[in-house]
Protein backbone atom coordinates (compact mmCIF):
# COMPACT_ATOMS: atom_id res chain seq x y z
CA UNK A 1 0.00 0.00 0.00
CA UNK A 2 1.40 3.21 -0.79
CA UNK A 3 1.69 6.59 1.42
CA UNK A 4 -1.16 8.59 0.34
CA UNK A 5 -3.46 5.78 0.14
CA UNK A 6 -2.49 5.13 4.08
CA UNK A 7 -3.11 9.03 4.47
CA UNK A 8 -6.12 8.94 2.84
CA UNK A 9 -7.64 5.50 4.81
CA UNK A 10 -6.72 7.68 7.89
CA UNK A 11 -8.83 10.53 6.88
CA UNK A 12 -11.54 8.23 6.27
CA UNK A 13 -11.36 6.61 9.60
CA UNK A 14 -11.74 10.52 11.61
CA UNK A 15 -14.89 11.04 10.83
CA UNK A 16 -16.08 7.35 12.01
CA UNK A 17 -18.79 7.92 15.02
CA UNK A 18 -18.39 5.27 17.73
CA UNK A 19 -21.50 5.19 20.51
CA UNK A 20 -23.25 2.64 22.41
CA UNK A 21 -27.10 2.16 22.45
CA UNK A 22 -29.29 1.16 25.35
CA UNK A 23 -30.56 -2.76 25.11
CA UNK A 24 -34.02 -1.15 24.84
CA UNK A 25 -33.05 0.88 21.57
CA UNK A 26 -31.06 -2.54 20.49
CA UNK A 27 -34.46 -4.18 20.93
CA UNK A 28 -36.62 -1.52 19.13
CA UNK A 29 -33.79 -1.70 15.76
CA UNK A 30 -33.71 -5.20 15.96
CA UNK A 31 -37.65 -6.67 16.93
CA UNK A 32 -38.10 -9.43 15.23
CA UNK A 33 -35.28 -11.16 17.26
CA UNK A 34 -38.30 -11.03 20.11
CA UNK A 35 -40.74 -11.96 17.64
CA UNK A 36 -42.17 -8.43 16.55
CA UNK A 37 -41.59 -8.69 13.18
CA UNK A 38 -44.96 -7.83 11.77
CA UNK A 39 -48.40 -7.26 12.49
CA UNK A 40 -49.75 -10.77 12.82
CA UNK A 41 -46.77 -12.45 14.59
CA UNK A 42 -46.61 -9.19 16.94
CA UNK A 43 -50.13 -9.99 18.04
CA UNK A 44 -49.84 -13.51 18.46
CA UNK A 45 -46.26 -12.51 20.46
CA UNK A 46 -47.73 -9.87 22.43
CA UNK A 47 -50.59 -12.42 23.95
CA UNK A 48 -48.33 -15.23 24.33
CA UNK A 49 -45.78 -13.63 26.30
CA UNK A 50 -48.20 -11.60 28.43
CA UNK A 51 -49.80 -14.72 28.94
CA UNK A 52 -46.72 -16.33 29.81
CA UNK A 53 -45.82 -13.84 32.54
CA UNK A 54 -49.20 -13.81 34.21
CA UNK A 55 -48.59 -18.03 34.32
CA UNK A 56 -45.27 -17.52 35.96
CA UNK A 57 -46.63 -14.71 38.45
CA UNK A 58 -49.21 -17.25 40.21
CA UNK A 59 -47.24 -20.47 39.96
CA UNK A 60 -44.08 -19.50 41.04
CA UNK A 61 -46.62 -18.64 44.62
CA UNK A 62 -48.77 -21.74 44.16
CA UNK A 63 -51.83 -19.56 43.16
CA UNK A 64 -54.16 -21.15 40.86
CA UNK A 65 -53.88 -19.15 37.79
CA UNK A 66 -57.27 -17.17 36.92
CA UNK A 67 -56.47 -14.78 34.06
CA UNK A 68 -58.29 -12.66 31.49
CA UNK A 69 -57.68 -11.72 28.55
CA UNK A 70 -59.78 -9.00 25.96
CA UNK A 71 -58.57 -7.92 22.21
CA UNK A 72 -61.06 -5.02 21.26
CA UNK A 73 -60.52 -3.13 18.20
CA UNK A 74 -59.72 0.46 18.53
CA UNK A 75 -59.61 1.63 14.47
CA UNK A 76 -58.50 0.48 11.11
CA UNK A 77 -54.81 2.23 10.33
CA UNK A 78 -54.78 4.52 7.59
CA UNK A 79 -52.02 3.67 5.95
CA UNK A 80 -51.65 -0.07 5.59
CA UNK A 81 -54.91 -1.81 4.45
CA UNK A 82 -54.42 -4.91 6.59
CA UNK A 83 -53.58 -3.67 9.64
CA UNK A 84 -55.19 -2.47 12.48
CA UNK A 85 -54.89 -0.77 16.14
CA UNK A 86 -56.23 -2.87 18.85
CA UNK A 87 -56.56 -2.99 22.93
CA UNK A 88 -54.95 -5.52 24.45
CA UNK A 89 -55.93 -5.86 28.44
CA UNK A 90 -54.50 -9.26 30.67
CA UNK A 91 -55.64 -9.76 34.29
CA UNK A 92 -54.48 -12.18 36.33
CA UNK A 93 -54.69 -13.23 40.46
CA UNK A 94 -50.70 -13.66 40.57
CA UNK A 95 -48.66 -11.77 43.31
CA UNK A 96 -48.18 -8.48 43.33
CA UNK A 97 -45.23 -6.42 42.38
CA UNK A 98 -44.13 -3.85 44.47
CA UNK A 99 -44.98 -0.89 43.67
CA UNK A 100 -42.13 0.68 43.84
CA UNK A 101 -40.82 -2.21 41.00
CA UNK A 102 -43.70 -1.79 38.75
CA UNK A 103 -42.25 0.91 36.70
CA UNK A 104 -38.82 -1.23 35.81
CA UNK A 105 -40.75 -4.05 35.44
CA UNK A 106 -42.37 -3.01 32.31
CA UNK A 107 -40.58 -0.02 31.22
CA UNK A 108 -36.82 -1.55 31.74
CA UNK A 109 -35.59 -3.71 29.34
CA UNK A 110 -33.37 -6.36 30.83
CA UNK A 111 -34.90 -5.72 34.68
CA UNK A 112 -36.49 -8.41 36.55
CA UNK A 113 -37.20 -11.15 38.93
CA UNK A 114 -36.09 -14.00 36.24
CA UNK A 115 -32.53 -13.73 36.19
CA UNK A 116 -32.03 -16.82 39.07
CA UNK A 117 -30.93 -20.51 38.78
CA UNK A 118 -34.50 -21.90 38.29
CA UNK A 119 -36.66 -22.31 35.01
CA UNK A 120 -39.07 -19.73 34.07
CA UNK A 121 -41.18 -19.87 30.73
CA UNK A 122 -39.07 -16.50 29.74
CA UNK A 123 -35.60 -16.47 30.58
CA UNK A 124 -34.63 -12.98 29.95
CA UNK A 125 -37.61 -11.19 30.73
CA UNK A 126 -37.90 -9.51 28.08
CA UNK A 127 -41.02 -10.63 25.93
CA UNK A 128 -43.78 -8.75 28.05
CA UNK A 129 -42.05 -5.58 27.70
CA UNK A 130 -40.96 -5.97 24.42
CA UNK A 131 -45.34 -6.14 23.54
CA UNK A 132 -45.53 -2.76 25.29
CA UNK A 133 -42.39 -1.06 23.32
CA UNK A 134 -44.52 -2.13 19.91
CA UNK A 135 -47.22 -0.84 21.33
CA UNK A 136 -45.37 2.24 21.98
CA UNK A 137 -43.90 2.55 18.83
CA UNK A 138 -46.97 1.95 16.80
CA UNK A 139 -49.45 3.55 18.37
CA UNK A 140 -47.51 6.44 20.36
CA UNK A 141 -49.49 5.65 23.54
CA UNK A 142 -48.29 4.76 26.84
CA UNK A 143 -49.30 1.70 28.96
CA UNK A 144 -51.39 1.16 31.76
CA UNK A 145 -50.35 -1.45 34.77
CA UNK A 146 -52.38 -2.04 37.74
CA UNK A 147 -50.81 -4.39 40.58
CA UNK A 148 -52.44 -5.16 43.93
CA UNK A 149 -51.63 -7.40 46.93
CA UNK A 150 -54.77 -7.48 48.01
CA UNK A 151 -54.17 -5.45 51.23
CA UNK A 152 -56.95 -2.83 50.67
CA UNK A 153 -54.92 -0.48 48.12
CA UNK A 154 -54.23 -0.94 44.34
CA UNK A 155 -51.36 1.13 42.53
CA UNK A 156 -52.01 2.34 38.89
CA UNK A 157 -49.10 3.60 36.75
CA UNK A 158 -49.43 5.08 32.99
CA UNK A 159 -45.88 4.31 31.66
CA UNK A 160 -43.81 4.94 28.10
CA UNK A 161 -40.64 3.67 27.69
CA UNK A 162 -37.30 5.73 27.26
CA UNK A 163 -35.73 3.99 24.65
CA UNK A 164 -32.41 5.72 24.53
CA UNK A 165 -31.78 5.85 28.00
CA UNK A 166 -33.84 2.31 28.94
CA UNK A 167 -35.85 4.00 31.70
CA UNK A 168 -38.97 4.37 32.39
CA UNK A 169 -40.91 7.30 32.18
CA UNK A 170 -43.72 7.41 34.20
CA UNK A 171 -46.71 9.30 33.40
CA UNK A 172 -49.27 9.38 35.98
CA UNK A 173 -49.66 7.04 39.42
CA UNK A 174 -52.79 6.76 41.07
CA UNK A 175 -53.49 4.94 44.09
CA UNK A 176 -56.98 3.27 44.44
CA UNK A 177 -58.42 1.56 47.36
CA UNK A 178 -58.86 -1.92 46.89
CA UNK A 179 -62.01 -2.92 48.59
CA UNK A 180 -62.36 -6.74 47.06
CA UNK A 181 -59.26 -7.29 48.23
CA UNK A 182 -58.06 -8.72 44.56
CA UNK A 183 -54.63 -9.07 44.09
CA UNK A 184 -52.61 -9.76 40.90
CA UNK A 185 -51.91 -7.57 37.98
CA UNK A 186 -53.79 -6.13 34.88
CA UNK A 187 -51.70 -4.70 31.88
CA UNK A 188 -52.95 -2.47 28.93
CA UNK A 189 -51.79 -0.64 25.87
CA UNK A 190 -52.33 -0.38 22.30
CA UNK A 191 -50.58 -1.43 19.56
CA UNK A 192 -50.92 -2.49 15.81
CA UNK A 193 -51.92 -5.73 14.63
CA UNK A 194 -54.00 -8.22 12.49
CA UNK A 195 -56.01 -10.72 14.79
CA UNK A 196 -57.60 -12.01 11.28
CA UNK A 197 -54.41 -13.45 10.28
CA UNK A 198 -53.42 -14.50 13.72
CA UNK A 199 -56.61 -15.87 14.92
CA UNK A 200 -55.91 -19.76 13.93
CA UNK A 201 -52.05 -19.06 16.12
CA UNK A 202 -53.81 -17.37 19.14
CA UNK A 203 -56.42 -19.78 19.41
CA UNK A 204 -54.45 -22.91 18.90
CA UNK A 205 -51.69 -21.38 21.40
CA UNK A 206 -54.41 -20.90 23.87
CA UNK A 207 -55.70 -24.36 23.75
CA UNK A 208 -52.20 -26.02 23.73
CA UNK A 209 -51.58 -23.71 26.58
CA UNK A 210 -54.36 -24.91 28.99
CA UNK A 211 -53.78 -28.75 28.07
CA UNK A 212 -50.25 -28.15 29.83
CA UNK A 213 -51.42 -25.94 32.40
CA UNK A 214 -54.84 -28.04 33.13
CA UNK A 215 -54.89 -25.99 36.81
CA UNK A 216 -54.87 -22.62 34.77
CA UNK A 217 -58.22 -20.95 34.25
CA UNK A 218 -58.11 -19.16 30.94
CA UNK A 219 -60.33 -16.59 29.87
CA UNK A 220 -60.53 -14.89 25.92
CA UNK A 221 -63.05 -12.41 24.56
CA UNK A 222 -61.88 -11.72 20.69
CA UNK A 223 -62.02 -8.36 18.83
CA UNK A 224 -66.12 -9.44 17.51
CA UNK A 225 -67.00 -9.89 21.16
CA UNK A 226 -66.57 -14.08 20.80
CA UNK A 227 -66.08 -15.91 24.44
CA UNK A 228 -63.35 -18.73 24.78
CA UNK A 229 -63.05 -20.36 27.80
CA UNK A 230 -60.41 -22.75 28.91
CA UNK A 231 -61.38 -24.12 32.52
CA UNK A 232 -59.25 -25.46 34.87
CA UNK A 233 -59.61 -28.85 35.46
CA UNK A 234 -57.66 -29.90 38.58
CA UNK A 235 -56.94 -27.85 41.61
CA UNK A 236 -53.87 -29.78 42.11
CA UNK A 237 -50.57 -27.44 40.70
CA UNK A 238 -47.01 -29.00 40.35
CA UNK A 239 -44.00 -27.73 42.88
CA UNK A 240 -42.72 -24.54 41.90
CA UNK A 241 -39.33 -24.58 40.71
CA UNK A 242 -36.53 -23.81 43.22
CA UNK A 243 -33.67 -21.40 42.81
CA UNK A 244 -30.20 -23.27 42.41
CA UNK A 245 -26.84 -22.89 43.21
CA UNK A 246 -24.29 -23.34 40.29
CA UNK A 247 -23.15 -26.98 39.45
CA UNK A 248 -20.02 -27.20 38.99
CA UNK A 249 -19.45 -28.48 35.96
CA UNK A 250 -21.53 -25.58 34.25
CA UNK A 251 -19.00 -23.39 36.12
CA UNK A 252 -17.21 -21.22 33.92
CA UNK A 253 -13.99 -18.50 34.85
CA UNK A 254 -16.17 -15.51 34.41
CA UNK A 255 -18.74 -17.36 36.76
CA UNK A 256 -16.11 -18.46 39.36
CA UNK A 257 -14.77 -14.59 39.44
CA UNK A 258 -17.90 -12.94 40.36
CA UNK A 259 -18.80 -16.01 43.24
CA UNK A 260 -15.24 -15.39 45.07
CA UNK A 261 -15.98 -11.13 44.73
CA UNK A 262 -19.45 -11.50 46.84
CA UNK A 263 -17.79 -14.93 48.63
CA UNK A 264 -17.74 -14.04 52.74
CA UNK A 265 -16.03 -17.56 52.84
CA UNK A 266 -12.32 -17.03 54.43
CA UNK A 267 -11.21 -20.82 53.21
CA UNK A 268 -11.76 -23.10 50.16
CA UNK A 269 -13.07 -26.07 52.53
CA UNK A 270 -15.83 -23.55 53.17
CA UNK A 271 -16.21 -21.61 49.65
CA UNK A 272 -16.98 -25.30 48.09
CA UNK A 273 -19.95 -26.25 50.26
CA UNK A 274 -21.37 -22.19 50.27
CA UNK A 275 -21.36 -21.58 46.68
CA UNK A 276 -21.91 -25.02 44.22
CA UNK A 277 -25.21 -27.74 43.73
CA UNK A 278 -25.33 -30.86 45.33
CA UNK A 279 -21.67 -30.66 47.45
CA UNK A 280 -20.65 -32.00 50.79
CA UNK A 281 -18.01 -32.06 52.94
CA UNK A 282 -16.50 -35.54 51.85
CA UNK A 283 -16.77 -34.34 48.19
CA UNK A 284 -15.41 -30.63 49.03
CA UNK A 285 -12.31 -32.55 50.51
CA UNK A 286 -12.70 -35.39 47.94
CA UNK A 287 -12.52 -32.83 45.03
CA UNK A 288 -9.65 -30.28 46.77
CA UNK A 289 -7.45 -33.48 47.19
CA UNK A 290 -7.83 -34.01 43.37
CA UNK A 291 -7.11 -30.49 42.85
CA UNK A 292 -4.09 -30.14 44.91
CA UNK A 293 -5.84 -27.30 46.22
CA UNK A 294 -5.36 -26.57 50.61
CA UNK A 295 -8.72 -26.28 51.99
CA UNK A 296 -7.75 -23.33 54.47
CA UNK A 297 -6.43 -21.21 51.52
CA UNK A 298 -8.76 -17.99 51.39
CA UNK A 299 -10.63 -17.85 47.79
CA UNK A 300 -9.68 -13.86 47.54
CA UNK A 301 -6.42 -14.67 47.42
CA UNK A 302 -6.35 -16.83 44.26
CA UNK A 303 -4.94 -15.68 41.20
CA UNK A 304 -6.16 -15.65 37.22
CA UNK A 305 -3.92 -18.52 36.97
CA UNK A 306 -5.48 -20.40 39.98
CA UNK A 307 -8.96 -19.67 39.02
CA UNK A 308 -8.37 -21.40 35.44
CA UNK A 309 -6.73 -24.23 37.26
CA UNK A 310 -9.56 -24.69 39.72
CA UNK A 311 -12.47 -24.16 36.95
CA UNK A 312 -10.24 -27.27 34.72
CA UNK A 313 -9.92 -29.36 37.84
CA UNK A 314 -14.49 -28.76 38.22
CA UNK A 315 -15.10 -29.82 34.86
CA UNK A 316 -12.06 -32.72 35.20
CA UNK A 317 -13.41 -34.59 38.66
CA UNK A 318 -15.51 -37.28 37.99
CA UNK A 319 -17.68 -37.86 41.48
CA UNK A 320 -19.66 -34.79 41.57
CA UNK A 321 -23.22 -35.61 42.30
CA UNK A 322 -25.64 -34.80 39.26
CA UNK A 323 -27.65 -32.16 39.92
CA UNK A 324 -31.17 -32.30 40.72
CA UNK A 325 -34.16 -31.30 39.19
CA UNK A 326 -36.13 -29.59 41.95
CA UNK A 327 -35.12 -26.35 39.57
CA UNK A 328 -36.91 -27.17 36.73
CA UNK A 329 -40.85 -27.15 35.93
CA UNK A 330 -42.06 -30.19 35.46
CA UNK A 331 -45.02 -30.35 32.71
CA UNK A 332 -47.44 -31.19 35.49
């Protein structure tokens, strides 16, 4: 390469703008990674995942699910002949967020209660809010979210989402007295859609939904005012799945790191029963034999070096117990 075509790659390369986006404005360029792709599949997305969330609310508590849910048709878009703006409004009798919590919950991408050793139907937390930033963005209204524990007060907040700063902006809060003592919570927004097209998904999601979840009592009223009801037919619910510690052989150095930084464990002896699934004391000794590893050495003081050694030596020892399944959801 000669000089001036170095000198003129450089000048090319001043003007380059680096910046970093928000995962909420990631999200909003990049939608149909969540499923938002279009109006059909956003409508069918939007009540599967709200759906999904109310589910986890009440069985994560043992609460037999009772939830609602009512599409009503607002007005036929303008601009695009086959799609349309409709109301979308989900009850349910789960547990209540705080109300302090209800803001992030919906109007923070990436913020939750989900991010725990245990199985949830949505693992990042991210599909219920994602259904509100469509709304948002194709209808230009904010939502509304009710939650409740039941104690005799009810908190209402109307919510948009920042989407460069991933915030939420709140609106308006009310608080309501709560006489009937309901508790759960009701979410509701606009947003663009064709339910003709995604009629034969929602419907056949719905029914597949309450053969699995036979305890859940599932309500639908469709855009033309059409009742579905999916009754529960057992009061019996499965165990809810149990938050985990890490196995160790899905231990990883990044994932070793940040346990020995919050670690209050002053020896390894210790550090190996606190902090990994399904350990105990004649395996911790067991396993720091194989390692070569002394059991009174303080985890803070190990080095990059020692932390790869001790990660090869987890996924190198044979006799670890399997790990158990109280963390998963069983069908039911």
């Amino acid at each position: 390469m000669n000089p001036k075509t170095i000198r003129d790659a450089g000048k090319l390369s001043i003007n380059e703008e680096y910046r970093e986006i928000s995962p909420a404005d990631f999200f909003y360029r990049n939608r149909d990674l969540a499923g938002f792709s279009n109006p059909t599949r956003s409508l069918y997305s939007a009540i599967r995942e709200l759906l999904e969330n109310s589910l986890d609310a009440c069985e994560l508590y043992k609460i037999l699910p009772e939830i609602y849910i009512r599409l009503s048709l607002e007005e036929t878009t303008e601009n695009f002949k086959e799609s349309y703006i409709y109301r979308i409004r989900i009850m349910d009798n789960g547990s209540e967020i705080p109300s302090e919590h209800i803001p992030s919950s919906f109007g923070q991408i990436l913020f939750g209660s989900k991010y725990r050793l245990r199985q949830v139907r949505g693992t990042f937390g991210l599909g219920g809010k994602m259904a509100i930033l469509y709304g948002q963005i194709t209808t230009n209204t904010p939502a509304t979210i009710i939650s409740s524990v039941g104690n005799g007060k009810s908190y209402e907040f109307s919510i948009r989402i920042d989407i460069q700063k991933n915030k939420p902006e709140v609106l308006e809060k009310k608080v309501h007295k709560n006489k009937i003592e309901w508790h759960g919570t009701s979410v509701e927004f606009l947003l663009e859609g064709n339910y003709i097209r995604a009629m034969p998904r929602v419907l056949d999601y719905l029914r597949q939904t309450a053969m699995v979840n036979p305890y859940a009592d599932i309500t639908f009223i469709d855009p033309s005012g059409r009742l579905y009801k999916f009754e529960s037919g057992t009061s019996i619910m499965p165990e809810p799945p149990k938050e985990t510690l890490p196995h160790p052989y899905g231990c990883d150095v990044e994932l070793l790191r940040r346990i020995i930084s919050v670690s209050k464990c002053t020896n390894m002896f210790t550090f190996m029963l606190t902090h990994f699934h399904r350990i105990g004391k004649k395996t911790a000794q067991r396993f720091l034999t194989y390692a070569k590893i002394d059991k009174q050495m303080n985890p803070q003081k190990l080095n990059s070096n020692e932390i790869v050694h001790l990660v090869r030596m987890m996924k190198s020892y044979g006799d670890f117990l399997p790990p158990d399944a109280s963390c998963l959801s069983p069908l039911g």
